[in-house]
Protein backbone atom coordinates (compact mmCIF):
# COMPACT_ATOMS: atom_id res chain seq x y z
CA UNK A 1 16.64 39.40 -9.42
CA UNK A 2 19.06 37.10 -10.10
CA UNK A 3 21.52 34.86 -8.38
CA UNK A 4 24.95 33.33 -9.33
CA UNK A 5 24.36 29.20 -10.98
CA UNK A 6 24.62 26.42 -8.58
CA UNK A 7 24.28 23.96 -10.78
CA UNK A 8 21.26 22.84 -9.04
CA UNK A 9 18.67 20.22 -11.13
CA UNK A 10 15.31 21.28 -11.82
CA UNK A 11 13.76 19.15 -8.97
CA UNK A 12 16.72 20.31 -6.68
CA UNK A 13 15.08 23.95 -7.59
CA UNK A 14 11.58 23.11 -7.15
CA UNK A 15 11.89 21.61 -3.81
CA UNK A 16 13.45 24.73 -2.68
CA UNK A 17 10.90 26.84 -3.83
CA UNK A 18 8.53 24.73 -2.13
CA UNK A 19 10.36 24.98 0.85
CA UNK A 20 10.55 28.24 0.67
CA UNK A 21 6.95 28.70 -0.12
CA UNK A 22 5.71 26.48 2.72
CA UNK A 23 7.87 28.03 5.11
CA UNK A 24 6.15 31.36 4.37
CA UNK A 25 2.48 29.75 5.00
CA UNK A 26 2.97 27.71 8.33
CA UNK A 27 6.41 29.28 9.45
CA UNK A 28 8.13 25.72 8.93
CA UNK A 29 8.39 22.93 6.22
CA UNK A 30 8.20 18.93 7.35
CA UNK A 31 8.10 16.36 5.11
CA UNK A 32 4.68 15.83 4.36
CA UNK A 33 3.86 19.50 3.50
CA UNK A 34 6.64 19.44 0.93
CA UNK A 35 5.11 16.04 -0.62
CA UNK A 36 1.74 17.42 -1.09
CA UNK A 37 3.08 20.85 -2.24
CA UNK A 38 4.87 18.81 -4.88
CA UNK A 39 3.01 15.26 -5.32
CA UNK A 40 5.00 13.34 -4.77
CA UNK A 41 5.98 10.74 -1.73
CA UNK A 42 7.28 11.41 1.66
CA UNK A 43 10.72 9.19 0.93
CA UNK A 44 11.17 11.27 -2.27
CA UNK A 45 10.84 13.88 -0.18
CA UNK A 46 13.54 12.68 2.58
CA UNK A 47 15.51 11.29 -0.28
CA UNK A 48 16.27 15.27 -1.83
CA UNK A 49 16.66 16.12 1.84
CA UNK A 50 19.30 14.55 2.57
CA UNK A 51 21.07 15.91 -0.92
CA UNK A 52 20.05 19.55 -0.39
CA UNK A 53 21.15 18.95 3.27
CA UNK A 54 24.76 17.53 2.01
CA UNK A 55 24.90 20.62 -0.78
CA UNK A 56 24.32 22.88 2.44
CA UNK A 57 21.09 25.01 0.95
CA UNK A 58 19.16 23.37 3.80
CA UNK A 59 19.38 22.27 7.54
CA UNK A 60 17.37 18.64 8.19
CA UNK A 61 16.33 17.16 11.25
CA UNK A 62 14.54 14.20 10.94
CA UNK A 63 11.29 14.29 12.54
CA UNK A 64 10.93 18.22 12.47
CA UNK A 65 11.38 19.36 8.90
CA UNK A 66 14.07 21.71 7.12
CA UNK A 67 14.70 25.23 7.23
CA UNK A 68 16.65 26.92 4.44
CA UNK A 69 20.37 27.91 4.74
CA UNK A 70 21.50 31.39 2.84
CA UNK A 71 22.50 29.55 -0.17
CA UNK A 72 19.43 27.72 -0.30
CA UNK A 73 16.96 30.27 0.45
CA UNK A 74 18.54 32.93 -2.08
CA UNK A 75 17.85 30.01 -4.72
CA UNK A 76 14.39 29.71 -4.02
CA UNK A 77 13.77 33.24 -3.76
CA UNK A 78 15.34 33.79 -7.08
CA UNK A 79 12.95 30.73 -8.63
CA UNK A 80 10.13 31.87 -6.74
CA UNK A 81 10.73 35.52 -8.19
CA UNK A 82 10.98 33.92 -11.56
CA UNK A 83 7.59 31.84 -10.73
CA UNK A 84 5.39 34.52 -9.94
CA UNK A 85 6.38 36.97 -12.47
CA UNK A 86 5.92 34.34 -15.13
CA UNK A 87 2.36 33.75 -13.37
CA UNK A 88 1.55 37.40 -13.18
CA UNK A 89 2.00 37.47 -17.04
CA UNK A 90 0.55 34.46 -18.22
CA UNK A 91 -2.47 35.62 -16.16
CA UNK A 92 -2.76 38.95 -17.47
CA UNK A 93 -3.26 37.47 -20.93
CA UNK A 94 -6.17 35.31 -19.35
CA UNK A 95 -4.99 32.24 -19.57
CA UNK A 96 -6.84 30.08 -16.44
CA UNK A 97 -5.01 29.78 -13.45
CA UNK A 98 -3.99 25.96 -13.30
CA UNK A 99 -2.68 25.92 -16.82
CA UNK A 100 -0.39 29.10 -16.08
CA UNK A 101 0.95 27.51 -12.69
CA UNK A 102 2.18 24.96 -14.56
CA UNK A 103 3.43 26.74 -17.27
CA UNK A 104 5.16 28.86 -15.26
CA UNK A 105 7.05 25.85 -13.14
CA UNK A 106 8.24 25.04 -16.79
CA UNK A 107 9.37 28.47 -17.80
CA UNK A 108 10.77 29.39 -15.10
CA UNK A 109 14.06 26.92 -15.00
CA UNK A 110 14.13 27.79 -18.91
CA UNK A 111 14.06 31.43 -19.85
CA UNK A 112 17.44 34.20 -19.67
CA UNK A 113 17.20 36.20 -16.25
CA UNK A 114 17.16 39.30 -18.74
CA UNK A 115 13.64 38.12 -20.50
CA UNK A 116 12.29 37.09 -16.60
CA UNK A 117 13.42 40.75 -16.15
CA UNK A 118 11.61 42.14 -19.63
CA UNK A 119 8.37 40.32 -18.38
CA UNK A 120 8.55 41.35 -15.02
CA UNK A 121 8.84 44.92 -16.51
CA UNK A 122 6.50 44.44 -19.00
CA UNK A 123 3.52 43.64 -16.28
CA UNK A 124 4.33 46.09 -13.58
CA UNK A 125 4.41 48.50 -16.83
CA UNK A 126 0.58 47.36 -17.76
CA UNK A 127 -0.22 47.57 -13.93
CA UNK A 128 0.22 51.11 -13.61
CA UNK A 129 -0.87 52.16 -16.91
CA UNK A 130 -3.61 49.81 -17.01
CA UNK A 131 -6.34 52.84 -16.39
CA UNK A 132 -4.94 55.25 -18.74
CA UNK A 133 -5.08 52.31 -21.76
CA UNK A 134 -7.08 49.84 -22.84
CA UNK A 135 -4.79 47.58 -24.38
CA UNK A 136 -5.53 44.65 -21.88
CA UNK A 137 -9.55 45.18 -22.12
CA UNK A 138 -8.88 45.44 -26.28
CA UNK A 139 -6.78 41.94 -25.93
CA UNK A 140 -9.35 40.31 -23.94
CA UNK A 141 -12.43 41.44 -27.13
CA UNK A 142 -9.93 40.61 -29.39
CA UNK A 143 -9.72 36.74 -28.26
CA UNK A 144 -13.55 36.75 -27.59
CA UNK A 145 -13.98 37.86 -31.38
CA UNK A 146 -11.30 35.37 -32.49
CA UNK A 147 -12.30 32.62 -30.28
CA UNK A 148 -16.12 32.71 -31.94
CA UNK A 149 -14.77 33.02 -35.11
CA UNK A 150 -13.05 29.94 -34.95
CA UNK A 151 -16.13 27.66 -32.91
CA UNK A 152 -18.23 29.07 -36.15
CA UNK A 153 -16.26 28.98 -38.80
């Protein structure tokens, strides 16, 4: 799932994405829910409004929030595809939730579309194999064993 490049900054991306994703909880994004989402303040927030509103990937109103245009929303689908797959991995190799979040907001402006795609096959592949192999359980002994080597040694 990939989309053509809009040139769009990192941030740019991000807000749409949480846009997107707030939009999908309450059925609308303001202001406020995108600065929390984010952390960061409510005239940073207006501030990449009014850009994404100029670019045309949103619609503002002040007062009542945004709603994403075609453009915008097939952006933030595409980074929120690219988000959760890299999430879905990074959690299937147990690494804690907060850490992968974050890694995964990293990743996910920086890898090819072909390896999001190799991932995203790669953990659907584990998914439905996962009770005919043990390679997941053997990974997770494996780091126990390692990890106590290492606190010991």
């Amino acid at each position: 799932m990939e989309t053509k490049s809009f040139n769009l900054s990192r941030k740019a991306e991000d807000y749409l994405e949480a846009i997107l994703n707030v939009s999908l909880e309450k059925g609308y994004a303001k202001t406020r829910d995108i600065a929390k989402e984010l952390g960061v303040s409510p005239p940073s927030v207006v501030e990449m409004f009014i850009k994404l509103d100029r670019l045309k990937m949103i619609e503002y109103r002040k007062y009542e929030g945004v709603i994403l245009k075609p453009s915008g929303r097939e952006i933030a689908e595409v980074i929120k595809y690219r988000h959760d797959t890299l999430m879905e991995f990074l959690k299937l190799i147990s690494v804690p939730d907060k850490i992968a979040n974050d890694d995964a907001c990293m990743m996910e402006h920086e890898l090819h579309p072909k390896t999001i795609e190799q991932i995203h096959l790669f953990v659907n592949f584990l998914k439905e194999r996962g009770s005919k192999n043990h390679t997941l359980q053997d990974f997770d002994e494996y780091c126990t064993v390692k990890r106590s080597a290492e606190n010991s040694g």
